[in-house]
PDB file of N, CA and C in Angstrom:
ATOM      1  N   UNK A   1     -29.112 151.259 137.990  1.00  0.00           N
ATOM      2  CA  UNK A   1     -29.582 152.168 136.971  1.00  0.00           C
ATOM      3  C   UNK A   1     -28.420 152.523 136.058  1.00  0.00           C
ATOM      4  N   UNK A   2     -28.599 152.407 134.617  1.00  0.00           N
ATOM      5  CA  UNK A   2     -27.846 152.826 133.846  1.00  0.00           C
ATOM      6  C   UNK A   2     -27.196 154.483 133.610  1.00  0.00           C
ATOM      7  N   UNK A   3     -26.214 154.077 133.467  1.00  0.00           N
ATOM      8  CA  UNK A   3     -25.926 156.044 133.291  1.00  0.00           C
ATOM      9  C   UNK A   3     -26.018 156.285 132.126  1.00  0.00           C
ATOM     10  N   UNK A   4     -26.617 157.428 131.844  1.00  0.00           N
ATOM     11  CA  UNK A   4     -27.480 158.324 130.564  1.00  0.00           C
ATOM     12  C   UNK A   4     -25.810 159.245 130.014  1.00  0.00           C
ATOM     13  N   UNK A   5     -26.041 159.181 128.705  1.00  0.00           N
ATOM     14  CA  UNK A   5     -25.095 160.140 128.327  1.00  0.00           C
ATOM     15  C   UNK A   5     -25.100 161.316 128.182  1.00  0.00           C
ATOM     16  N   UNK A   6     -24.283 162.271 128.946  1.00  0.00           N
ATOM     17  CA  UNK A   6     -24.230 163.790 128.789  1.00  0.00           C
ATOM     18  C   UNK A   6     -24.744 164.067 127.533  1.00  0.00           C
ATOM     19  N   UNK A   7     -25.975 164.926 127.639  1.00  0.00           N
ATOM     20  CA  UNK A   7     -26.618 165.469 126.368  1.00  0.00           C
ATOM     21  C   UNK A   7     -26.194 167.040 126.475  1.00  0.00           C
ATOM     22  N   UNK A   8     -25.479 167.292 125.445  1.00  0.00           N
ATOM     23  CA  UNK A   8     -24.504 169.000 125.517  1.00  0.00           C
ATOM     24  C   UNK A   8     -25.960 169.768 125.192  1.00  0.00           C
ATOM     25  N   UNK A   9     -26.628 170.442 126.090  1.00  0.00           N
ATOM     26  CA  UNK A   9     -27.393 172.007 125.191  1.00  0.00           C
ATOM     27  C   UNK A   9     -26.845 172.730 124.782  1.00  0.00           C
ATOM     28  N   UNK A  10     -27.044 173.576 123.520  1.00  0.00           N
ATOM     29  CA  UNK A  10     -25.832 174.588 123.573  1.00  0.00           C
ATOM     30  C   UNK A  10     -26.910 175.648 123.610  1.00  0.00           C
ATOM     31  N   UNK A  11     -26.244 176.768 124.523  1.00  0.00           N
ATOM     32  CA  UNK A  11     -26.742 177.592 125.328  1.00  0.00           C
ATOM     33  C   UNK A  11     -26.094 178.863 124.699  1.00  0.00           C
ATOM     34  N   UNK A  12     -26.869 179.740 124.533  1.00  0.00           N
ATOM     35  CA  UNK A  12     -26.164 180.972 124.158  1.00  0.00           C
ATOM     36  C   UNK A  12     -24.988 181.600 124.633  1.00  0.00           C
ATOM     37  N   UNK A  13     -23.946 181.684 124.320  1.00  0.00           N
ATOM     38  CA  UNK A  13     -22.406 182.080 125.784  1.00  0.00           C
ATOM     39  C   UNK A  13     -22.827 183.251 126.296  1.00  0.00           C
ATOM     40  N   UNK A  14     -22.312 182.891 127.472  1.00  0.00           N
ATOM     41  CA  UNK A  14     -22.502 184.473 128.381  1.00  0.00           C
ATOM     42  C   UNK A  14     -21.009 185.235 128.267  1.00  0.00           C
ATOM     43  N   UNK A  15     -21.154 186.622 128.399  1.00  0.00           N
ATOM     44  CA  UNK A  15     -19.907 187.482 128.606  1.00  0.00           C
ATOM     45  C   UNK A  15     -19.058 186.322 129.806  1.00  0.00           C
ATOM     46  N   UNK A  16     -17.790 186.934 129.576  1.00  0.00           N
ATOM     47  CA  UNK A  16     -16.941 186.645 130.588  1.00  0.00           C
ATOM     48  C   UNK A  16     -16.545 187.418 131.877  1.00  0.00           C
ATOM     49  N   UNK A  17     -16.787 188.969 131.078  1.00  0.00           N
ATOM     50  CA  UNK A  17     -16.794 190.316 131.772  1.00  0.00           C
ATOM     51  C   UNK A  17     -18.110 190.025 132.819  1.00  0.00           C
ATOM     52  N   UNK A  18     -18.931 189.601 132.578  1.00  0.00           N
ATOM     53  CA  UNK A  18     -20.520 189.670 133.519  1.00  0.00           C
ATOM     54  C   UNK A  18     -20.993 191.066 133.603  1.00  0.00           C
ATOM     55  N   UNK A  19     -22.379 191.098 133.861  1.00  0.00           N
ATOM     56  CA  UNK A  19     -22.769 192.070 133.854  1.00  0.00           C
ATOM     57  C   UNK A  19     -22.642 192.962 135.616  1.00  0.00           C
ATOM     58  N   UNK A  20     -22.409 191.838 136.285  1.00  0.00           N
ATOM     59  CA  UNK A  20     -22.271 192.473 137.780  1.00  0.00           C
ATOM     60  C   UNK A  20     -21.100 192.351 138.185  1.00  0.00           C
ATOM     61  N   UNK A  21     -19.976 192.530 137.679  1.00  0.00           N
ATOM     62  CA  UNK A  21     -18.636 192.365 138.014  1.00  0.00           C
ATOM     63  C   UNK A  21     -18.550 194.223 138.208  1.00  0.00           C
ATOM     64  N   UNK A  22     -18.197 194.306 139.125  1.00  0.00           N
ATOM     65  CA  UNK A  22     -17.211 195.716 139.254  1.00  0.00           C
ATOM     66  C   UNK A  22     -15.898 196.216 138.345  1.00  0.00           C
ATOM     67  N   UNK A  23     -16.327 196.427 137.624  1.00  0.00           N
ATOM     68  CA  UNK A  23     -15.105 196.800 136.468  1.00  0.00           C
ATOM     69  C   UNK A  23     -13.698 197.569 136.423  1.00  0.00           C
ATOM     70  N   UNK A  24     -14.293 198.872 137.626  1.00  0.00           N
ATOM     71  CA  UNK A  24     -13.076 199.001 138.157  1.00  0.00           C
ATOM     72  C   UNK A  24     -12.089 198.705 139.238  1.00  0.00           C
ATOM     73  N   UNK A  25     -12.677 198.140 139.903  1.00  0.00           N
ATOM     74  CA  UNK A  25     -11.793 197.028 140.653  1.00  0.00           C
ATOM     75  C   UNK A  25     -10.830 195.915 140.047  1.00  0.00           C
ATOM     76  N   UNK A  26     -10.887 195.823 138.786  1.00  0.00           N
ATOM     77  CA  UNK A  26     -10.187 194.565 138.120  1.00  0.00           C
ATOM     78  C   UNK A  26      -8.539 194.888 137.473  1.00  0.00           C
ATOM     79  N   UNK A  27      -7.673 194.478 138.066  1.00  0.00           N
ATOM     80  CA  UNK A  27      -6.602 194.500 137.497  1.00  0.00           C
ATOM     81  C   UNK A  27      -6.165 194.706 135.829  1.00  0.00           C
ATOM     82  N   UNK A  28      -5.492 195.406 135.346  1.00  0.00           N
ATOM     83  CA  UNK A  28      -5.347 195.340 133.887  1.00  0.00           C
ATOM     84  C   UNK A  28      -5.300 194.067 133.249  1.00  0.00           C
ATOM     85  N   UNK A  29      -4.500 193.497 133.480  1.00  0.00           N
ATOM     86  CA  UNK A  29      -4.096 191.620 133.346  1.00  0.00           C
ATOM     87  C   UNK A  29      -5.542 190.907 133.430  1.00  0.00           C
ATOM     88  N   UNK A  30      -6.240 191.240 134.138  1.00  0.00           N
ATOM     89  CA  UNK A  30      -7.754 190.459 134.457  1.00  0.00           C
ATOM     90  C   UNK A  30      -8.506 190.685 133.113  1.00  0.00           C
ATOM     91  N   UNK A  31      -8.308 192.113 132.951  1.00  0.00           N
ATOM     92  CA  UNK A  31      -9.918 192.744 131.877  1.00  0.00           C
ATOM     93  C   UNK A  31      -9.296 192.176 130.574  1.00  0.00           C
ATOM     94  N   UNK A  32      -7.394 192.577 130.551  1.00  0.00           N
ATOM     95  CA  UNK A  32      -7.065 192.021 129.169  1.00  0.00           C
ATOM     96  C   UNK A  32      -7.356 190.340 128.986  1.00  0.00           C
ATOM     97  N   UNK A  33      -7.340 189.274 130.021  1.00  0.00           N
ATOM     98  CA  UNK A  33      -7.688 188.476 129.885  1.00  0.00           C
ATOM     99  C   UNK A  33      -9.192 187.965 129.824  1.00  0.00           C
ATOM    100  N   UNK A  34      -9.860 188.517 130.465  1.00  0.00           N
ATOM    101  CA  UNK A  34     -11.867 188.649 130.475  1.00  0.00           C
ATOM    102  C   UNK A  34     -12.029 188.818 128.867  1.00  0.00           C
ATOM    103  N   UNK A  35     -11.560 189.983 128.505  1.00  0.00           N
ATOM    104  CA  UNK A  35     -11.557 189.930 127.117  1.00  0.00           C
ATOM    105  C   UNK A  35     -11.320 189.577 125.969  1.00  0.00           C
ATOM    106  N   UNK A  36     -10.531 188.385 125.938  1.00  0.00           N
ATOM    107  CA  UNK A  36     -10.009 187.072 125.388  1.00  0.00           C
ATOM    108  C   UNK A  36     -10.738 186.112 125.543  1.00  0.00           C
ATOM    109  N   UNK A  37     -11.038 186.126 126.701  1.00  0.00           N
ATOM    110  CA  UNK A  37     -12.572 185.221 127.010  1.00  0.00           C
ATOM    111  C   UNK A  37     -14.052 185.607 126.047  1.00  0.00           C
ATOM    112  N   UNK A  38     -13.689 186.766 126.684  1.00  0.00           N
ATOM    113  CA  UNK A  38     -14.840 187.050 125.739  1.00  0.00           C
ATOM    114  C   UNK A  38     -14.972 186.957 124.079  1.00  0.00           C
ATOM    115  N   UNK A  39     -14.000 186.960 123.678  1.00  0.00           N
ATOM    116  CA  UNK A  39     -13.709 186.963 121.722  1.00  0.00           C
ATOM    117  C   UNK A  39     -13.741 185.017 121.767  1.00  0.00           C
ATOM    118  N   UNK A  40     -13.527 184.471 122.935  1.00  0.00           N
ATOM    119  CA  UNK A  40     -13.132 182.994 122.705  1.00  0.00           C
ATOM    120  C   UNK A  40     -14.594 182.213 122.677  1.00  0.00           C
ATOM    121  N   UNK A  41     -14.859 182.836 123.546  1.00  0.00           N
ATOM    122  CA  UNK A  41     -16.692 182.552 123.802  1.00  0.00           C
ATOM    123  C   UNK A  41     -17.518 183.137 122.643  1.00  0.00           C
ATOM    124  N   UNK A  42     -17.198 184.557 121.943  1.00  0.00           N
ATOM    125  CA  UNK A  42     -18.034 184.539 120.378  1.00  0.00           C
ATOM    126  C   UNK A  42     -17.537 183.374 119.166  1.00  0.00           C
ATOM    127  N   UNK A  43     -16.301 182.909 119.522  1.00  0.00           N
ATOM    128  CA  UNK A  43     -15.874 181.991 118.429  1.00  0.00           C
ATOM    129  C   UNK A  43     -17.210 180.736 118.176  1.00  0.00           C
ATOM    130  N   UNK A  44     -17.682 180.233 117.308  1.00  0.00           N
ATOM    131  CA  UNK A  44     -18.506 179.546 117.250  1.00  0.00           C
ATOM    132  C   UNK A  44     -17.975 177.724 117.006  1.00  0.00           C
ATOM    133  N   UNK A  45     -18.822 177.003 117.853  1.00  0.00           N
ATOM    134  CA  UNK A  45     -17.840 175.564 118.122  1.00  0.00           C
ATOM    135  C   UNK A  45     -18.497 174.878 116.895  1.00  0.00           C
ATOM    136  N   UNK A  46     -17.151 174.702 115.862  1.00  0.00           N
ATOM    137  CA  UNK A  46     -17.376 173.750 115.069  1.00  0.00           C
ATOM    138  C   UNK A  46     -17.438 172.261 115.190  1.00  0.00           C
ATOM    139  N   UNK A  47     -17.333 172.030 116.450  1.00  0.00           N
ATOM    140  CA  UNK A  47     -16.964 170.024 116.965  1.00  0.00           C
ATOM    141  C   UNK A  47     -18.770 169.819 116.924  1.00  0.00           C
ATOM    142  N   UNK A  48     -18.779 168.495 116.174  1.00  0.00           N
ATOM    143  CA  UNK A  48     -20.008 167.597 116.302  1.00  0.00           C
ATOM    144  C   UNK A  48     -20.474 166.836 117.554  1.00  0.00           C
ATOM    145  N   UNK A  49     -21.374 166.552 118.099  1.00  0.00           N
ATOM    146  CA  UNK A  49     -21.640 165.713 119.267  1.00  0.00           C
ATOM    147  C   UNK A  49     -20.850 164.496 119.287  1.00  0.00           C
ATOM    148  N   UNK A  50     -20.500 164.118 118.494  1.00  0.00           N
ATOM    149  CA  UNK A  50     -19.362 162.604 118.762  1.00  0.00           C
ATOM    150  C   UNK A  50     -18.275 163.118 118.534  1.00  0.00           C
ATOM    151  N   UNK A  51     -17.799 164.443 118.949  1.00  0.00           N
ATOM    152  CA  UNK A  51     -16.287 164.797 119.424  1.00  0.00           C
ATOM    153  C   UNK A  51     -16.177 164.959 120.737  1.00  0.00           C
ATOM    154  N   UNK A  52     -17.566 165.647 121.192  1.00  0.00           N
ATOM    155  CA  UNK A  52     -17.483 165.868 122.609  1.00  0.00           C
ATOM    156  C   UNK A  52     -17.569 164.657 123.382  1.00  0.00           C
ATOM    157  N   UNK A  53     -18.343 163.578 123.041  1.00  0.00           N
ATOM    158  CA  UNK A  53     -18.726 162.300 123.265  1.00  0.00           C
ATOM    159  C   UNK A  53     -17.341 161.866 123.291  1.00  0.00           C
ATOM    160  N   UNK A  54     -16.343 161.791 122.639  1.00  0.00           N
ATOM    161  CA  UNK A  54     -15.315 161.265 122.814  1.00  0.00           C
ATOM    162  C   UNK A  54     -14.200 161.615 123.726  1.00  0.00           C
ATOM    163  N   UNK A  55     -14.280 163.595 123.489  1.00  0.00           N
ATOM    164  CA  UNK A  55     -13.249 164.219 124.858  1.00  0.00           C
ATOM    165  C   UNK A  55     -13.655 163.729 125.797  1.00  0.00           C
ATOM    166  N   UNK A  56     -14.935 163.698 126.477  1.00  0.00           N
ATOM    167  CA  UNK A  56     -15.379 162.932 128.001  1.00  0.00           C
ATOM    168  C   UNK A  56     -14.962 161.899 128.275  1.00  0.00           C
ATOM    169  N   UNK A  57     -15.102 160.745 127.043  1.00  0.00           N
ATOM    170  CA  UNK A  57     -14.059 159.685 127.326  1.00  0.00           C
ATOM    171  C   UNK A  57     -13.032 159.710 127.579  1.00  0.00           C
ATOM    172  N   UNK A  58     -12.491 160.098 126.954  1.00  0.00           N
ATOM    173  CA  UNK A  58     -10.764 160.433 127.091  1.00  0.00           C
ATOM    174  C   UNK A  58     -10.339 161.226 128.260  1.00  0.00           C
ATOM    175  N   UNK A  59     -11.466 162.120 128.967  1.00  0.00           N
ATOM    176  CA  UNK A  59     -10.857 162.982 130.046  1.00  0.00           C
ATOM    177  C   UNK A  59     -11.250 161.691 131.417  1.00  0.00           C
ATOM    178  N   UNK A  60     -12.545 160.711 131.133  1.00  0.00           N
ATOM    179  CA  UNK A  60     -12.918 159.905 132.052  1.00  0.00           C
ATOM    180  C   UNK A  60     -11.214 158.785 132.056  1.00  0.00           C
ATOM    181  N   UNK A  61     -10.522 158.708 131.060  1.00  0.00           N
ATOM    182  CA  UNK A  61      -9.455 157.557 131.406  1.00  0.00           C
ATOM    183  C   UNK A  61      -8.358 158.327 131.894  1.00  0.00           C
ATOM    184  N   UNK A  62      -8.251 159.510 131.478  1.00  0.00           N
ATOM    185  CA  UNK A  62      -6.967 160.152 131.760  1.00  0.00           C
ATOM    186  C   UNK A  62      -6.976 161.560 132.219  1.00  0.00           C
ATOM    187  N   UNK A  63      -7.363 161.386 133.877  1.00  0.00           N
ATOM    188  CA  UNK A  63      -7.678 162.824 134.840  1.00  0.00           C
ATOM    189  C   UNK A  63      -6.432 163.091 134.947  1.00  0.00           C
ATOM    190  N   UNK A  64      -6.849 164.735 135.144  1.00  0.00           N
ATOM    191  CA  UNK A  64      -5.906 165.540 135.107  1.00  0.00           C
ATOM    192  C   UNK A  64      -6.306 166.163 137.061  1.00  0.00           C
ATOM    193  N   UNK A  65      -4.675 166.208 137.440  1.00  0.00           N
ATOM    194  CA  UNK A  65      -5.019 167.084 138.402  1.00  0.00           C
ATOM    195  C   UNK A  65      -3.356 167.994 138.048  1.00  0.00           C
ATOM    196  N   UNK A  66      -4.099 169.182 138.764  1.00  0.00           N
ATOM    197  CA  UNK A  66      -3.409 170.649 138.138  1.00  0.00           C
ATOM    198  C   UNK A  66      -2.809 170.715 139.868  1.00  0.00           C
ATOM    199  N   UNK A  67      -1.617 170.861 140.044  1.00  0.00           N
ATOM    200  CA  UNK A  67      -1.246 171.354 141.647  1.00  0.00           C
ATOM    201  C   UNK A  67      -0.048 172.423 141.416  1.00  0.00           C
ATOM    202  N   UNK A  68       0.309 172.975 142.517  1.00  0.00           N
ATOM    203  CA  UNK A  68       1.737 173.855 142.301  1.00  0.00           C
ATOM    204  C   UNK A  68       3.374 172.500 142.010  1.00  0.00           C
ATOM    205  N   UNK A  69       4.032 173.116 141.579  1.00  0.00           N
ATOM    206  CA  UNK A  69       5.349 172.921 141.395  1.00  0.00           C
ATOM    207  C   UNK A  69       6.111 172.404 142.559  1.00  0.00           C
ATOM    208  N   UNK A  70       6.391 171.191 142.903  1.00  0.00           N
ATOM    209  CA  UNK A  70       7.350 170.786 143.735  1.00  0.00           C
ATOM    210  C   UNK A  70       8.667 171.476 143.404  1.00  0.00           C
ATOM    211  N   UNK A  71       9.502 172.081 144.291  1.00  0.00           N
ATOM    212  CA  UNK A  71      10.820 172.398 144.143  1.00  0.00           C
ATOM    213  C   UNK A  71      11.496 171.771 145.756  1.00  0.00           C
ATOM    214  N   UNK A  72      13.124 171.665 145.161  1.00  0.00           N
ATOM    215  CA  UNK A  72      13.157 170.936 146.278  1.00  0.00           C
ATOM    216  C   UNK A  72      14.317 170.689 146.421  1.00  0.00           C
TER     217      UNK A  72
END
């Protein structure tokens, strides 16, 4: 079976904050960052479907893995 190409919906963004997050439990550093999220997520995505079509490619040839810092 052939593989189908990721069709992007675009979906209304959700807060980053959430609505069931405990708010005061969250570190200062957290909310100032939630809230960056959140202004990043109102930004509206100007990329066309054959940009995203192309990042997938490009992330399919060249994975990334994220680990800690060897020191040594």
């Amino acid at each position: 079976m052939a593989s189908l190409p990721t069709l992007r919906k675009r979906k209304p963004k959700a807060s980053a904050l959430g609505s069931g997050r405990v708010k005061k439990r969250l570190r200062a550093q957290n909310k100032k960052l939630l809230q960056w999220l959140d202004s990043w997520l109102a930004a509206p995505d100007d990329r066309d479907e054959s940009w995203w079509e192309d990042f997938e490619a490009d992330l399919e040839g060249h994975r990334v893995t994220f680990r800690p810092t060897q020191t040594g």
